[in-house]
N, C-alpha and C. Protein backbone atom coordinates (compact mmCIF):
# COMPACT_ATOMS: atom_id res chain seq x y z
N UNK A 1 29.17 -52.64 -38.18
CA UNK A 1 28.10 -52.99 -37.28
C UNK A 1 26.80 -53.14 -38.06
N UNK A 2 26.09 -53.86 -37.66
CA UNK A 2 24.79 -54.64 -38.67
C UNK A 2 23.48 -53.47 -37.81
N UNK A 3 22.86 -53.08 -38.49
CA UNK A 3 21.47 -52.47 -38.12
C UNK A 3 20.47 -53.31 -37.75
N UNK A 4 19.89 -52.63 -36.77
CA UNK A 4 18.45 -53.61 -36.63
C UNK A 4 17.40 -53.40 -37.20
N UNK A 5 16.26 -54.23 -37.28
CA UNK A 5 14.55 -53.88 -37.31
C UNK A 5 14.24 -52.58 -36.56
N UNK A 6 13.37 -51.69 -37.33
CA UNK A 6 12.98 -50.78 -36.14
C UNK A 6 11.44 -52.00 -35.29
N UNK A 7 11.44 -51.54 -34.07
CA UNK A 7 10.70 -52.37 -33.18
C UNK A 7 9.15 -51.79 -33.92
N UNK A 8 8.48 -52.81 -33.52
CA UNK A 8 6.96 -52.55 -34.15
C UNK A 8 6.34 -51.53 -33.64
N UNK A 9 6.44 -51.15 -32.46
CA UNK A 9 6.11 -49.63 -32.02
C UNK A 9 6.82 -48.61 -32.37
N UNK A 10 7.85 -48.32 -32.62
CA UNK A 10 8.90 -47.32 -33.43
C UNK A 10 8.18 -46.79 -35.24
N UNK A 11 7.58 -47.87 -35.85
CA UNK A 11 7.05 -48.29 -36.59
C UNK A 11 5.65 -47.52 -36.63
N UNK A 12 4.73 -48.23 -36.00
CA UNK A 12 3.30 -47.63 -35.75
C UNK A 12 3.15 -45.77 -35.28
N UNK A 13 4.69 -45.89 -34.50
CA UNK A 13 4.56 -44.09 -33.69
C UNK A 13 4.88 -43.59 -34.69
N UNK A 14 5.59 -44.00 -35.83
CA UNK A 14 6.89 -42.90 -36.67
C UNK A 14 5.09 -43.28 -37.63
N UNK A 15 4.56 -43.88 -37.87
CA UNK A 15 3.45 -43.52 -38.86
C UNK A 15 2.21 -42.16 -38.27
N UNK A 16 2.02 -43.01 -37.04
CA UNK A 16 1.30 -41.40 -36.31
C UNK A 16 1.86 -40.31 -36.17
N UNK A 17 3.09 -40.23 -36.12
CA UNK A 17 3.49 -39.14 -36.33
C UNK A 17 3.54 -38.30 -38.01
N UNK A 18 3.30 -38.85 -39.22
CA UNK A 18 3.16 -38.81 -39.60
C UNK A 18 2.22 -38.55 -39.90
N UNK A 19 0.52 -38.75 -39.73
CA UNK A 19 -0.55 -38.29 -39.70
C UNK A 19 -1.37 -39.44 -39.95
N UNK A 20 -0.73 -41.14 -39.91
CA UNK A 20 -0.93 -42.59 -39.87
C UNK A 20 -1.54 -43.69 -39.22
N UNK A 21 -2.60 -44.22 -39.45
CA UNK A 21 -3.03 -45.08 -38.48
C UNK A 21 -2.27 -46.32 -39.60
N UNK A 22 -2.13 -47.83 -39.08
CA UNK A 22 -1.93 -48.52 -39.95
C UNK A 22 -3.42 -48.77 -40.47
N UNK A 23 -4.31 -48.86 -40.19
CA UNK A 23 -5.40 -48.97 -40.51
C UNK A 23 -6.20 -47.88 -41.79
N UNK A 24 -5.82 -46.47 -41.30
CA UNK A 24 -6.25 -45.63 -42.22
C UNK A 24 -5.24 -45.89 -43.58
N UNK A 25 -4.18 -46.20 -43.13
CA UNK A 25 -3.49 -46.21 -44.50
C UNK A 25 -3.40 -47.40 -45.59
N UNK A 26 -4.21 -48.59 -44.46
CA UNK A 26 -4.49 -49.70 -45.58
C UNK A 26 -6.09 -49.45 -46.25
N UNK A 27 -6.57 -48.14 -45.27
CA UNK A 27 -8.06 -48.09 -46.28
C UNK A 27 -7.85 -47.26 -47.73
N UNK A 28 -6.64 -46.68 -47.57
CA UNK A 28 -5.94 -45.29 -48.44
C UNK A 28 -5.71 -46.23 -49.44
N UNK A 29 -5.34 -46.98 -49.12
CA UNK A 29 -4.61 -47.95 -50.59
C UNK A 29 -5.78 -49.43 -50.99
N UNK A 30 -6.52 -49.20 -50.46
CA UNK A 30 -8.02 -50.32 -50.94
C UNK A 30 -7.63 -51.41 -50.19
N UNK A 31 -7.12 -51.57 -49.26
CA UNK A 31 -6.77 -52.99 -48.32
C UNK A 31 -7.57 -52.77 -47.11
N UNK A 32 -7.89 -54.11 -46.94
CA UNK A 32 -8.38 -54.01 -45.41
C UNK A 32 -8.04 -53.53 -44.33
N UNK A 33 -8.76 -52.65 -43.31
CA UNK A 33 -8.29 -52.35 -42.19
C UNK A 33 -7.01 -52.83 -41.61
N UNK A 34 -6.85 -54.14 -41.16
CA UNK A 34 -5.44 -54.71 -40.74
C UNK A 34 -4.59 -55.75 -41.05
N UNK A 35 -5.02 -55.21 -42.67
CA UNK A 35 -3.58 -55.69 -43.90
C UNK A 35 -2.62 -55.38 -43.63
N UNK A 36 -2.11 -54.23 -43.70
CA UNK A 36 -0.77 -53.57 -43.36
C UNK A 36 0.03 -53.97 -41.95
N UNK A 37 -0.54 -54.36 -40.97
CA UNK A 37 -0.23 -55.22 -39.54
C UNK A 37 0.54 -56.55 -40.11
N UNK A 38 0.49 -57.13 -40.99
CA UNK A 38 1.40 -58.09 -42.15
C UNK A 38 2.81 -57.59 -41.65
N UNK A 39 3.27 -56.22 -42.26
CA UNK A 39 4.40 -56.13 -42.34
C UNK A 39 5.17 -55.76 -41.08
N UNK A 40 4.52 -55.86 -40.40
CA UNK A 40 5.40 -55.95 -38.80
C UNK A 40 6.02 -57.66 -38.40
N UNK A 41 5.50 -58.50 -39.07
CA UNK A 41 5.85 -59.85 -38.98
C UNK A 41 6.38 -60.89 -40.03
N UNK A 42 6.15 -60.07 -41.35
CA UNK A 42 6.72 -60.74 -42.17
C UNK A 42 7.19 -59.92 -43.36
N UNK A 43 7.69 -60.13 -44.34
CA UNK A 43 8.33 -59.57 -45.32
C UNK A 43 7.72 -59.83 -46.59
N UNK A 44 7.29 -58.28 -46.84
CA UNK A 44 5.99 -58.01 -47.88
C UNK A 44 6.17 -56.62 -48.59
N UNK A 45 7.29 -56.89 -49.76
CA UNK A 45 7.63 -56.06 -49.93
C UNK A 45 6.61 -54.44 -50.77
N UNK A 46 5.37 -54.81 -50.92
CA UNK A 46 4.05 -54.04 -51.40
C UNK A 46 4.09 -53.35 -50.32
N UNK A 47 3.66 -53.92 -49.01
CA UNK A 47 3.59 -52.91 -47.82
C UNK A 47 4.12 -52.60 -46.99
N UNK A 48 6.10 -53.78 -47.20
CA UNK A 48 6.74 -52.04 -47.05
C UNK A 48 7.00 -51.07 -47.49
N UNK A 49 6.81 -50.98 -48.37
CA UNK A 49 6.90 -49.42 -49.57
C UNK A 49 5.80 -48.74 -48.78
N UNK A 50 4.72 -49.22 -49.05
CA UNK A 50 3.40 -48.39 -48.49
C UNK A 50 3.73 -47.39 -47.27
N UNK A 51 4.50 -48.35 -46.35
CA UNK A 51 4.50 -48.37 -44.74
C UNK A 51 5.67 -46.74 -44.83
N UNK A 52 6.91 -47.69 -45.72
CA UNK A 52 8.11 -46.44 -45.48
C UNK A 52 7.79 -45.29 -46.37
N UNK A 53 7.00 -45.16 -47.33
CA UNK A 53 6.38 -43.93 -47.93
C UNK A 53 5.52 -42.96 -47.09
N UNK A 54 4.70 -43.91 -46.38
CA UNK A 54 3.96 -42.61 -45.96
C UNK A 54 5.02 -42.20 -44.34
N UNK A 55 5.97 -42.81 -44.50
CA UNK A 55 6.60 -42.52 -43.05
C UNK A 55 7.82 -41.32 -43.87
N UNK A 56 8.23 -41.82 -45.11
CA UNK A 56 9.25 -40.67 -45.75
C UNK A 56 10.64 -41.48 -45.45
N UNK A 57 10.94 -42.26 -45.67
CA UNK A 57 11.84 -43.18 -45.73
C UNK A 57 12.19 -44.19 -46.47
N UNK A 58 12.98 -45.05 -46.86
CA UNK A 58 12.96 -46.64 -47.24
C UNK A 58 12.62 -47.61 -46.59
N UNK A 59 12.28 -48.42 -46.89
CA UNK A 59 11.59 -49.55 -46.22
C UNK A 59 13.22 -50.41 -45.92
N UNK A 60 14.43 -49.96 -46.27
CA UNK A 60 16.19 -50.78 -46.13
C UNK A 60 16.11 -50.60 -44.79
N UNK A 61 15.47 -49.03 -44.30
CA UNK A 61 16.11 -48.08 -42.99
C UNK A 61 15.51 -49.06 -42.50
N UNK A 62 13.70 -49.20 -42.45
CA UNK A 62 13.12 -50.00 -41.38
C UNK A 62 13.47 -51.01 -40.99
N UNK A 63 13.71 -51.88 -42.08
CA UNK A 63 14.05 -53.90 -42.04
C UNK A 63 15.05 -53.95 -42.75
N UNK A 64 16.35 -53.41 -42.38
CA UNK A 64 17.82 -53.99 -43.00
C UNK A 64 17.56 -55.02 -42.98
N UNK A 65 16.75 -56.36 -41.98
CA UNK A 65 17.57 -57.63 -42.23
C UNK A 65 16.89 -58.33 -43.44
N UNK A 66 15.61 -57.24 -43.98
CA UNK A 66 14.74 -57.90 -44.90
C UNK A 66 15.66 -57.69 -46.17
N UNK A 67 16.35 -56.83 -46.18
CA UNK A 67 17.00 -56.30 -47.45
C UNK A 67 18.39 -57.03 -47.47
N UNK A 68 18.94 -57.32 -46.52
CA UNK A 68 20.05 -57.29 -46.43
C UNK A 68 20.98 -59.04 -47.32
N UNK A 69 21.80 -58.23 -48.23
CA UNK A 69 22.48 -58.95 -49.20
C UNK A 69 23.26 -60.16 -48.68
N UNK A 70 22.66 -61.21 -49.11
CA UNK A 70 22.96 -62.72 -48.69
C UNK A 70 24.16 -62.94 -49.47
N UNK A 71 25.63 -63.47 -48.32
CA UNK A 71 26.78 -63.56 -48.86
C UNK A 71 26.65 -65.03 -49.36
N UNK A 72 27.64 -65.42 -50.40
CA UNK A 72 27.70 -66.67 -50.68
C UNK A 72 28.74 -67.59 -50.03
């Protein structure tokens, strides 16, 4: 069975829960306020690291389909 995206709110909560705004954490890393809002829509692999680090995870768990190994 294939994994999904976690949904963009799954995403934003699992960072507040964390102690995360996306905003505070693109000021943490010298990016603009709503740089990090990028990686809810596209595939950027700088801020998903950012995103699944400060969440304590891989960025595979969040976006299997970003990772996921293209058969030939």
């Amino acid at each position: 069975m294939e994994s999904k995206d976690w949904h963009r709110a799954d995403v934003i909560s699992s960072l507040k829960k964390a102690g995360w705004s996306m905003a505070s954490l693109s000021r943490k890393h010298g990016l603009q306020s709503g740089t990090l809002y990028n990686v809810l829509v596209t595939h950027w692999p700088k801020g998903e690291r950012l995103v699944a680090d400060a969440i304590g995870t891989e960025p595979e768990i969040i976006w299997p389909s970003r990772y996921a190994r293209k058969l030939k």
